[in-house]
C-alpha atoms as a PDB file:
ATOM      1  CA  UNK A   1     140.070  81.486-131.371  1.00  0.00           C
ATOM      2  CA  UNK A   2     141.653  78.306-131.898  1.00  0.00           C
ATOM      3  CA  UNK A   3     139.284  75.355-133.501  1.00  0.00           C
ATOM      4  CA  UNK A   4     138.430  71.951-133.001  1.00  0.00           C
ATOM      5  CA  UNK A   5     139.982  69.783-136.369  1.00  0.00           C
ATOM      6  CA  UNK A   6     139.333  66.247-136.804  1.00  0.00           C
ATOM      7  CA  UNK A   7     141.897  63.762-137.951  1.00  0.00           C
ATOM      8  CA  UNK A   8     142.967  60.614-137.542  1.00  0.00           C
ATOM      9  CA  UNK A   9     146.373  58.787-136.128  1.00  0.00           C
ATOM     10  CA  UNK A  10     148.095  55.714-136.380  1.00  0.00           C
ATOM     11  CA  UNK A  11     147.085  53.517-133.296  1.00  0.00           C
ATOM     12  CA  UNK A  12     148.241  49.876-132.370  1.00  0.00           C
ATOM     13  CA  UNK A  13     144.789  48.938-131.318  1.00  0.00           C
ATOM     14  CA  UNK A  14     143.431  46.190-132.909  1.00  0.00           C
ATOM     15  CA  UNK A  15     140.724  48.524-134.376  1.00  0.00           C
ATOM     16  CA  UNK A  16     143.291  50.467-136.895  1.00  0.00           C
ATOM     17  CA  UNK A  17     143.388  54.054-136.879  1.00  0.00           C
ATOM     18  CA  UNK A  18     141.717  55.964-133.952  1.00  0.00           C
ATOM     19  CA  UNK A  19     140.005  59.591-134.856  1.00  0.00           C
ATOM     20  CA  UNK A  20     140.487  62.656-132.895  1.00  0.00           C
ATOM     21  CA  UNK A  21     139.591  66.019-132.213  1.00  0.00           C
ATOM     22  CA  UNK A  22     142.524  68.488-132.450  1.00  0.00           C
ATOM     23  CA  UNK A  23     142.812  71.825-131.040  1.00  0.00           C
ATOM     24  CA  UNK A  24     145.855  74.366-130.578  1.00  0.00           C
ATOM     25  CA  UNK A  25     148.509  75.962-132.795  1.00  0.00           C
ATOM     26  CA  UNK A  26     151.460  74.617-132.987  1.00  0.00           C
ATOM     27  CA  UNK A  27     153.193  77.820-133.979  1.00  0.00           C
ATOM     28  CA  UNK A  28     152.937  78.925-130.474  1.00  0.00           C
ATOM     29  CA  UNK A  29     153.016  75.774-128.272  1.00  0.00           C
ATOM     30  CA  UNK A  30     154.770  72.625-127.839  1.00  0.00           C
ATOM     31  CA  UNK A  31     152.871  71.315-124.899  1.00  0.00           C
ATOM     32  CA  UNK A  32     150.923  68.698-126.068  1.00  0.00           C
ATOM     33  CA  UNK A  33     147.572  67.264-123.918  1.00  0.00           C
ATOM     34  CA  UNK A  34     145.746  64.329-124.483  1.00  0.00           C
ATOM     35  CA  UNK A  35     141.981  64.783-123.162  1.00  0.00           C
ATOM     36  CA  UNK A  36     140.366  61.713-122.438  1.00  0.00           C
ATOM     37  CA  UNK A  37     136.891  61.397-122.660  1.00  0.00           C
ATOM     38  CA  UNK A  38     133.727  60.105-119.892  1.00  0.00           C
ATOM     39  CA  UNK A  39     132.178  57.318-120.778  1.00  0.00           C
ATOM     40  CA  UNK A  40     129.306  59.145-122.562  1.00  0.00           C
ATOM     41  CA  UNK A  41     132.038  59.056-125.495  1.00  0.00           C
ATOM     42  CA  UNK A  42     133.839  61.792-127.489  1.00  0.00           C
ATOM     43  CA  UNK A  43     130.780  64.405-127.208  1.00  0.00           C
ATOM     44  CA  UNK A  44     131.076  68.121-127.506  1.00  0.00           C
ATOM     45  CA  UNK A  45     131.582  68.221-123.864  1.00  0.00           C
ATOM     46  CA  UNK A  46     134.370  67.137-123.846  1.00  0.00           C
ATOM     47  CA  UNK A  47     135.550  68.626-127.491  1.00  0.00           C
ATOM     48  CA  UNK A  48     134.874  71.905-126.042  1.00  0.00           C
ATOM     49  CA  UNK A  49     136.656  71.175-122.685  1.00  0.00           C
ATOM     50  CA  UNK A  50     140.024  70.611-124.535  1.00  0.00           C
ATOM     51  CA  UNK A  51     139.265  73.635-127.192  1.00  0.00           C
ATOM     52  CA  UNK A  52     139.276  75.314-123.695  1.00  0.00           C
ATOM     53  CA  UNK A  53     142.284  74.280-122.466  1.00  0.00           C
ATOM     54  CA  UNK A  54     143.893  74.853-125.915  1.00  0.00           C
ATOM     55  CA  UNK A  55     142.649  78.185-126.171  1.00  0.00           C
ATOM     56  CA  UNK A  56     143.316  79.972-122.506  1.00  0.00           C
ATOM     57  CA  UNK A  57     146.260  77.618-121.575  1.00  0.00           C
ATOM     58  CA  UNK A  58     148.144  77.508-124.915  1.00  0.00           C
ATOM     59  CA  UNK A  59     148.017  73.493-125.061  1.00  0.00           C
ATOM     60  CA  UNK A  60     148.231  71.189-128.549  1.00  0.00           C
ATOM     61  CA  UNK A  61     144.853  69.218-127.014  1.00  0.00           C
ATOM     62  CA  UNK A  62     144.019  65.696-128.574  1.00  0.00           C
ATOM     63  CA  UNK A  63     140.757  64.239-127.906  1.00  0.00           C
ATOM     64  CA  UNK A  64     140.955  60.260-129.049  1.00  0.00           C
ATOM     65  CA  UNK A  65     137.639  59.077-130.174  1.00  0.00           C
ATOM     66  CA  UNK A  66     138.023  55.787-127.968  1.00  0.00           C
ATOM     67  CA  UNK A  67     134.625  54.387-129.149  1.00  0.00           C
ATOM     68  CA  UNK A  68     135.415  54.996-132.646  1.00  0.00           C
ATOM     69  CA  UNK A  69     131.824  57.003-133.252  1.00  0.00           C
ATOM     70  CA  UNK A  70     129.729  56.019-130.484  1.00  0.00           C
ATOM     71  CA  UNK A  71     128.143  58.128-128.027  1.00  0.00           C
ATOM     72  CA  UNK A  72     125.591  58.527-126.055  1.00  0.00           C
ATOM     73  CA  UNK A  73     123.572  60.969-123.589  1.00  0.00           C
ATOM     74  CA  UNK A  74     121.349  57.451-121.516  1.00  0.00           C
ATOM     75  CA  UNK A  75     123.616  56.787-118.488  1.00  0.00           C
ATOM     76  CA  UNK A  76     122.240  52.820-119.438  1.00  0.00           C
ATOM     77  CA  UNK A  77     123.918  53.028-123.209  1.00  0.00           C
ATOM     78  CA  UNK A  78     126.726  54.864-121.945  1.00  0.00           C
ATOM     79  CA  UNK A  79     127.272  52.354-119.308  1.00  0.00           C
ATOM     80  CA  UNK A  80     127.343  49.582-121.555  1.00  0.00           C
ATOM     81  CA  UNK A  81     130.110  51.154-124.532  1.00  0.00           C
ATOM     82  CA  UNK A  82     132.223  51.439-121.006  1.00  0.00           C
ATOM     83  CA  UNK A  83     131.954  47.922-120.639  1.00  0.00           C
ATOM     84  CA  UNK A  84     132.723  47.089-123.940  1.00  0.00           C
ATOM     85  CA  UNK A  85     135.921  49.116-124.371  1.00  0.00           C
ATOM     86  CA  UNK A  86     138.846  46.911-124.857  1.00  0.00           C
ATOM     87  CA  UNK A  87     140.907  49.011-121.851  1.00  0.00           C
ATOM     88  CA  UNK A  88     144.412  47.559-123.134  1.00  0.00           C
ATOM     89  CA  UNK A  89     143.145  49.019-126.668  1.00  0.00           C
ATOM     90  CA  UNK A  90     142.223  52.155-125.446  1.00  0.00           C
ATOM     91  CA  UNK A  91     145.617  52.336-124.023  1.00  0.00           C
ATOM     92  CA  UNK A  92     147.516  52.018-127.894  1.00  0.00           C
ATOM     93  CA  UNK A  93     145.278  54.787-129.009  1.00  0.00           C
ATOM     94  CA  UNK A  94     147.034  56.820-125.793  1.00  0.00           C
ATOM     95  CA  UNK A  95     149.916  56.029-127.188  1.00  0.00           C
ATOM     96  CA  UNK A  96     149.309  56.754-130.909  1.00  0.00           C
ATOM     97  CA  UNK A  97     147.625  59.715-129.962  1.00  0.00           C
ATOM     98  CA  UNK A  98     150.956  60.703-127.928  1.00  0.00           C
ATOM     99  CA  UNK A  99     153.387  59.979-130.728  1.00  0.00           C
ATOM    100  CA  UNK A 100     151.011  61.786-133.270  1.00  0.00           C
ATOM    101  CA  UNK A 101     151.753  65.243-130.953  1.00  0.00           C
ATOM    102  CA  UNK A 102     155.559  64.584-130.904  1.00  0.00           C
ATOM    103  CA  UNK A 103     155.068  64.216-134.428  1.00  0.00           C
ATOM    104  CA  UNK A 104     154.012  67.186-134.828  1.00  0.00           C
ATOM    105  CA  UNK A 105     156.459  69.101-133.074  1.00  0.00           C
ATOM    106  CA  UNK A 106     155.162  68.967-129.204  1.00  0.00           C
ATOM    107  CA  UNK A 107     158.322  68.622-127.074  1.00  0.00           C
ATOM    108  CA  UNK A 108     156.531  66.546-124.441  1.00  0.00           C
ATOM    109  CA  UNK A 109     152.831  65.610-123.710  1.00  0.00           C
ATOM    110  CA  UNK A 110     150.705  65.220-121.257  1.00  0.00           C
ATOM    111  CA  UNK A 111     147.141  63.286-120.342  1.00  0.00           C
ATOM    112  CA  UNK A 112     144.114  64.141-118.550  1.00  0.00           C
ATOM    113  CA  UNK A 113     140.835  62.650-118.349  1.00  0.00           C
ATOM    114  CA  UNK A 114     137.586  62.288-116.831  1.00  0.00           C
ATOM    115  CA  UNK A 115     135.627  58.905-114.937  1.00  0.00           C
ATOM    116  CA  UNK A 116     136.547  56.012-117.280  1.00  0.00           C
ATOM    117  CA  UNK A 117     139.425  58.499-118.620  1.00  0.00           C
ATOM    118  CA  UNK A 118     140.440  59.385-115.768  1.00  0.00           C
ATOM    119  CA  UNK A 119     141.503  55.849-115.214  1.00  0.00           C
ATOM    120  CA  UNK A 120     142.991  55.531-118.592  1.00  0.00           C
ATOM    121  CA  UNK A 121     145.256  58.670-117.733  1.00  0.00           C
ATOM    122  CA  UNK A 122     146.663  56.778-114.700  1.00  0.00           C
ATOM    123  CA  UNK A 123     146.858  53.730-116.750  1.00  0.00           C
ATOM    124  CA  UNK A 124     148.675  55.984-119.268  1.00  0.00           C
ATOM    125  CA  UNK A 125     151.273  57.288-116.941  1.00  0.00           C
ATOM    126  CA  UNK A 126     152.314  53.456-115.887  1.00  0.00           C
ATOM    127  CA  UNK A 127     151.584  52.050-119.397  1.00  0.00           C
ATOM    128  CA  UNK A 128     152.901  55.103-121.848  1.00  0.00           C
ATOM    129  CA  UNK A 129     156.893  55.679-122.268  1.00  0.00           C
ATOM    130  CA  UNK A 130     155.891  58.727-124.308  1.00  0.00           C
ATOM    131  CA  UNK A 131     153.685  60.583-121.857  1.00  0.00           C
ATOM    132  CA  UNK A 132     155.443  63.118-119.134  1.00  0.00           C
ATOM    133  CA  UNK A 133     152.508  64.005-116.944  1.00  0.00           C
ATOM    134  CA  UNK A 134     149.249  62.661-115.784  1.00  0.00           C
ATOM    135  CA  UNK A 135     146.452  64.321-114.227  1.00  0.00           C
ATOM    136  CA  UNK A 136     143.553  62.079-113.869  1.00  0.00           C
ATOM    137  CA  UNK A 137     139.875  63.235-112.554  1.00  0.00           C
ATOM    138  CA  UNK A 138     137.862  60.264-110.491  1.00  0.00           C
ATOM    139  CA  UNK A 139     138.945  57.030-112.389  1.00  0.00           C
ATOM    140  CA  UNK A 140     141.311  54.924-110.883  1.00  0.00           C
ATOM    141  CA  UNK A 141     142.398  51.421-112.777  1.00  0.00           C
ATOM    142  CA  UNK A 142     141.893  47.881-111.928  1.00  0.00           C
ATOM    143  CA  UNK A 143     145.155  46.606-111.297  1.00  0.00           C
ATOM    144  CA  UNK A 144     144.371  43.780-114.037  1.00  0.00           C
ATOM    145  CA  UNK A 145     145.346  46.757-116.324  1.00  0.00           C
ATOM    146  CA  UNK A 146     148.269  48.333-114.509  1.00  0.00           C
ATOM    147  CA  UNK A 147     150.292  48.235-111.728  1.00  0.00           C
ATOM    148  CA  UNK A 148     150.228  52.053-110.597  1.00  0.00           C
ATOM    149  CA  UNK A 149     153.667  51.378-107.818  1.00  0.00           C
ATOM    150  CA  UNK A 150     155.536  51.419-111.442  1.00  0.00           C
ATOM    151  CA  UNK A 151     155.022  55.261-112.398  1.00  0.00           C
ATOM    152  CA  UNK A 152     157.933  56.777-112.591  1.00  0.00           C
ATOM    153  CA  UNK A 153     156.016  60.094-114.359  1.00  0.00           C
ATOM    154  CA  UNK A 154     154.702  63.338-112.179  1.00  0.00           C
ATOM    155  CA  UNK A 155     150.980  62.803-110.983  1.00  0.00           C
ATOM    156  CA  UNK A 156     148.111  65.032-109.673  1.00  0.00           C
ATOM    157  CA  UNK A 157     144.735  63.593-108.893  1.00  0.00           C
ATOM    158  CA  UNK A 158     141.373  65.170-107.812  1.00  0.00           C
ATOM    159  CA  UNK A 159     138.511  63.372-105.960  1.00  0.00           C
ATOM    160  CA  UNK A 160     135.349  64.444-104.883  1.00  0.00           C
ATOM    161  CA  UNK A 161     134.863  63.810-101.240  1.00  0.00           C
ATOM    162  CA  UNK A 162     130.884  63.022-102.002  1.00  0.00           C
ATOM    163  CA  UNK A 163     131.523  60.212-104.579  1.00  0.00           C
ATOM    164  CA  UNK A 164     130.374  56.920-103.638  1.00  0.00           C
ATOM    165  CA  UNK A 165     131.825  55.134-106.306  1.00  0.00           C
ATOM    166  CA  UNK A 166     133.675  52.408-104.261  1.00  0.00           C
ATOM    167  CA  UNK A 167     136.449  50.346-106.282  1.00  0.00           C
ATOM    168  CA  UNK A 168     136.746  52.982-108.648  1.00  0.00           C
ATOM    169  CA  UNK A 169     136.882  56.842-107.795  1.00  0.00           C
ATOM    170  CA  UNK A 170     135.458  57.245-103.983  1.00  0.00           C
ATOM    171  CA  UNK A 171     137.576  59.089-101.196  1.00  0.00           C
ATOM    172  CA  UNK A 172     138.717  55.532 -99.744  1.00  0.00           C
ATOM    173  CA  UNK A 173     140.388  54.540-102.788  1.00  0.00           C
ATOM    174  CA  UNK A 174     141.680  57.903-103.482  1.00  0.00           C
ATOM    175  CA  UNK A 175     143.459  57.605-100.533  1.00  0.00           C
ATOM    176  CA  UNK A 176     144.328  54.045-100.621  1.00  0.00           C
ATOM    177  CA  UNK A 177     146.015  55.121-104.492  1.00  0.00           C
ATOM    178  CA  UNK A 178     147.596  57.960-102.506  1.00  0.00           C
ATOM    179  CA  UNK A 179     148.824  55.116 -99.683  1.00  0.00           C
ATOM    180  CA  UNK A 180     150.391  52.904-102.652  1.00  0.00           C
ATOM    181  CA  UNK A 181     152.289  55.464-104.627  1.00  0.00           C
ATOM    182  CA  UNK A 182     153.608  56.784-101.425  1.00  0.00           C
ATOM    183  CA  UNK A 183     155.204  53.602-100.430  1.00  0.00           C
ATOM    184  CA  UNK A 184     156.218  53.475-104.020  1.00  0.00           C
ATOM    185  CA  UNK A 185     158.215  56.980-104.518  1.00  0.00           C
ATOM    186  CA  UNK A 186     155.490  57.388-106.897  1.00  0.00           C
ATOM    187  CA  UNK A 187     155.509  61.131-107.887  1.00  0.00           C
ATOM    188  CA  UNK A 188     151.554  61.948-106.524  1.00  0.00           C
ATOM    189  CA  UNK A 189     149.572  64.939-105.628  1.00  0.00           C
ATOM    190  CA  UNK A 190     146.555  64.398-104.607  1.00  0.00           C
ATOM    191  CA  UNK A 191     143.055  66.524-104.070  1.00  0.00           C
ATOM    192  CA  UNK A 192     140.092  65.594-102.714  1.00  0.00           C
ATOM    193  CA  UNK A 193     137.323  68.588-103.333  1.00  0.00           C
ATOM    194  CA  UNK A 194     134.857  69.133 -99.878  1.00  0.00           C
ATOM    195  CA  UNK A 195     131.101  69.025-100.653  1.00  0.00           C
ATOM    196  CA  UNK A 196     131.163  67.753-104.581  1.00  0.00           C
ATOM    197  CA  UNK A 197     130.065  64.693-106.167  1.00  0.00           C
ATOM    198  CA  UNK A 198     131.939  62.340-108.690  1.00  0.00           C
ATOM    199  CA  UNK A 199     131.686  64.468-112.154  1.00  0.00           C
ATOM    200  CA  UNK A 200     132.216  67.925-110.515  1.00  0.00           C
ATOM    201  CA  UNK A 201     133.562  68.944-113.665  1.00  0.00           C
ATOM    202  CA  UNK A 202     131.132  67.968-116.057  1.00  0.00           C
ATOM    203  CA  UNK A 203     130.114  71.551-117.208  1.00  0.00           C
ATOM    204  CA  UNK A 204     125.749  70.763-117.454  1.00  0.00           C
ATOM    205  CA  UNK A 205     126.227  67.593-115.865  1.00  0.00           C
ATOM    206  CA  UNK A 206     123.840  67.241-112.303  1.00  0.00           C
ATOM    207  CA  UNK A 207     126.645  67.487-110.101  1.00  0.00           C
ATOM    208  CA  UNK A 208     128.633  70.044-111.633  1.00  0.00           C
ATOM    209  CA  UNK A 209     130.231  72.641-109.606  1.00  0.00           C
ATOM    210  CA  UNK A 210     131.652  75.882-111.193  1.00  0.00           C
ATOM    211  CA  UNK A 211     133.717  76.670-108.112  1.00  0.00           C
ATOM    212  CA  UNK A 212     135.742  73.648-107.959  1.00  0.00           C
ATOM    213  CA  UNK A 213     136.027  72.759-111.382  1.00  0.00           C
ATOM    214  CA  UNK A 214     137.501  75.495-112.331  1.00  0.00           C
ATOM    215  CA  UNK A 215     140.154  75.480-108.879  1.00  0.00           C
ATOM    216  CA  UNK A 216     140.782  72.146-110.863  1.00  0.00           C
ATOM    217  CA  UNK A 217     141.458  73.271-113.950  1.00  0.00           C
ATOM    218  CA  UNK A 218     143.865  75.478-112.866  1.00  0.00           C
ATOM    219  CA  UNK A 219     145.700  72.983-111.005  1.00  0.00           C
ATOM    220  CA  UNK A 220     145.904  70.671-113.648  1.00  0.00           C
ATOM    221  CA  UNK A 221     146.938  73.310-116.247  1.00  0.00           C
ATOM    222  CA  UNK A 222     149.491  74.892-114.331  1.00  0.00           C
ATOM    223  CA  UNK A 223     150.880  71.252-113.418  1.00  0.00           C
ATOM    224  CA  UNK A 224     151.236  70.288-116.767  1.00  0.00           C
ATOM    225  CA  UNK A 225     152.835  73.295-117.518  1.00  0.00           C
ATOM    226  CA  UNK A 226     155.383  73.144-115.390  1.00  0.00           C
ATOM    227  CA  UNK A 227     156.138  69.163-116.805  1.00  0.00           C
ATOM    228  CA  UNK A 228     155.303  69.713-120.876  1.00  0.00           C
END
C-alpha cells in the first residue's frame, strides 16, 4: 500500500514554502492530482481521501497544507481559518504544488477539492496554466477571484441537491455556473446528487452518504483519467 509522505514545495505565496502530503509511486503513474482540502484544514480526512485515490486509482496525489499547520474539528474555528485564507495565496500554492508533480515526472495534473477547495479547484482551472482538469465538489468562487467564462480546461462538478448554501455551493448556483460556462464554450459537466446534503463526501461527516460519494468518486477518477 502506497503511503502518505510529507514534504514541502516551492510556492509563490507570500507565506514561502507550502507543506504537503504526498501519496503515489511514481514508477507506475504519471497522473498527478492535487487534493484540496475543507475548510477544517489538511486533517487525516482528507490525507486519507487522496492516499485513497492514490492507492485504487493509481494517481501521484498532493495534498497542500493551505493553512500552513492549522486545523481544526469546531465548525466556529474552522470557519474563521476560511476567512482568513488569503484565496489569491492559496491559489500560488496550486500552482507550486502543480509544478512540484511535473517535476517529478507527472505528464499532466489534475485538481479536486472539497467546500472551500472545491472553489479553489475551479479557481485553479481559470487561474492555473499548469493544471489539465478540474473536478470541484460544492465550492464555487466569488468572481472577485476568477472569472470562470475564461476556462479553457475540461470540468466536472457535483452538487448536492439538499445544500442550502446560497452564493456558494446550492443547486441555484450550480446551475447558474452551469448557465455561464455554457454560454462560454466552457468545457462543464455537471452533477447534482438527489436527496444529499452539502459534504456528501465527507467520510464521518453528518451528512455523509456512502452511496453517492462513492458514484462520485468514480466519476471524478475516471474523468481525470481520461485528461492526466
Amino acid at each position: 500500500m502506497e503511503s502518505k509522505t510529507m514534504i514541502s514545495f516551492s510556492s509563490e505565496n507570500s507565506k514561502g514554502d507550502c507543506p504537503g502530503s504526498l501519496s503515489g509511486d511514481i514508477t507506475k503513474s504519471r497522473k498527478g492530482l492535487i487534493v484540496l482540502q475543507e475548510w477544517w484544514g489538511m486533517n487525516e480526512q482528507i490525507r486519507n481521501q487522496a492516499l485513497d485515490l492514490a492507492t485504487k486509482r493509481n494517481f501521484i496525489t498532493l495534498v497542500p497544507d493551505l493553512y500552513r499547520g492549522k486545523c481544526s474539528d469546531d465548525r466556529e474555528e474552522a470557519g474563521h481559518l476560511m476567512a482568513g485564507l488569503d484565496w489569491m495565496g492559496a491559489v500560488k500554492d496550486i500552482q507550486g504544488a502543480a509544478k512540484y508533480l511535473i517535476s517529478k515526472g507527472c505528464a499532466k495534473v489534475g485538481v479536486t477539492g472539497f467546500c472551500m477547495g472545491g472553489a479553489l479547484s475551479l479557481a485553479a482551472a481559470a487561474l492555473v496554466p499548469e493544471i489539465s482538469a478540474s473536478a470541484p465538489f460544492y465550492g464555487i468562487p466569488s468572481p472577485d477571484l476568477c472569472d470562470v467564462t475564461k476556462i479553457t480546461i475540461p470540468v466536472q462538478g457535483h452538487f448536492a441537491e439538499l445544500d442550502n448554501l446560497v452564493g456558494f455551493s446550492s443547486p441555484k448556483d450550480a446551475q447558474e455556473l452551469k448557465r455561464k460556462c455554457d454560454a462560454a464554450n466552457v468545457p462543464l459537466t455537471l452533477y447534482i446528487y438527489e436527496g444529499v446534503d452539502h459534504g456528501f463526501n465527507h467520510v464521518g461527516g453528518p451528512n455523509y452518504n456512502e452511496e453517492f460519494s462513492t458514484l462520485a468518486l468514480k466519476r471524478m477518477s475516471d474523468f481525470m483519467s481520461e485528461h492526466l
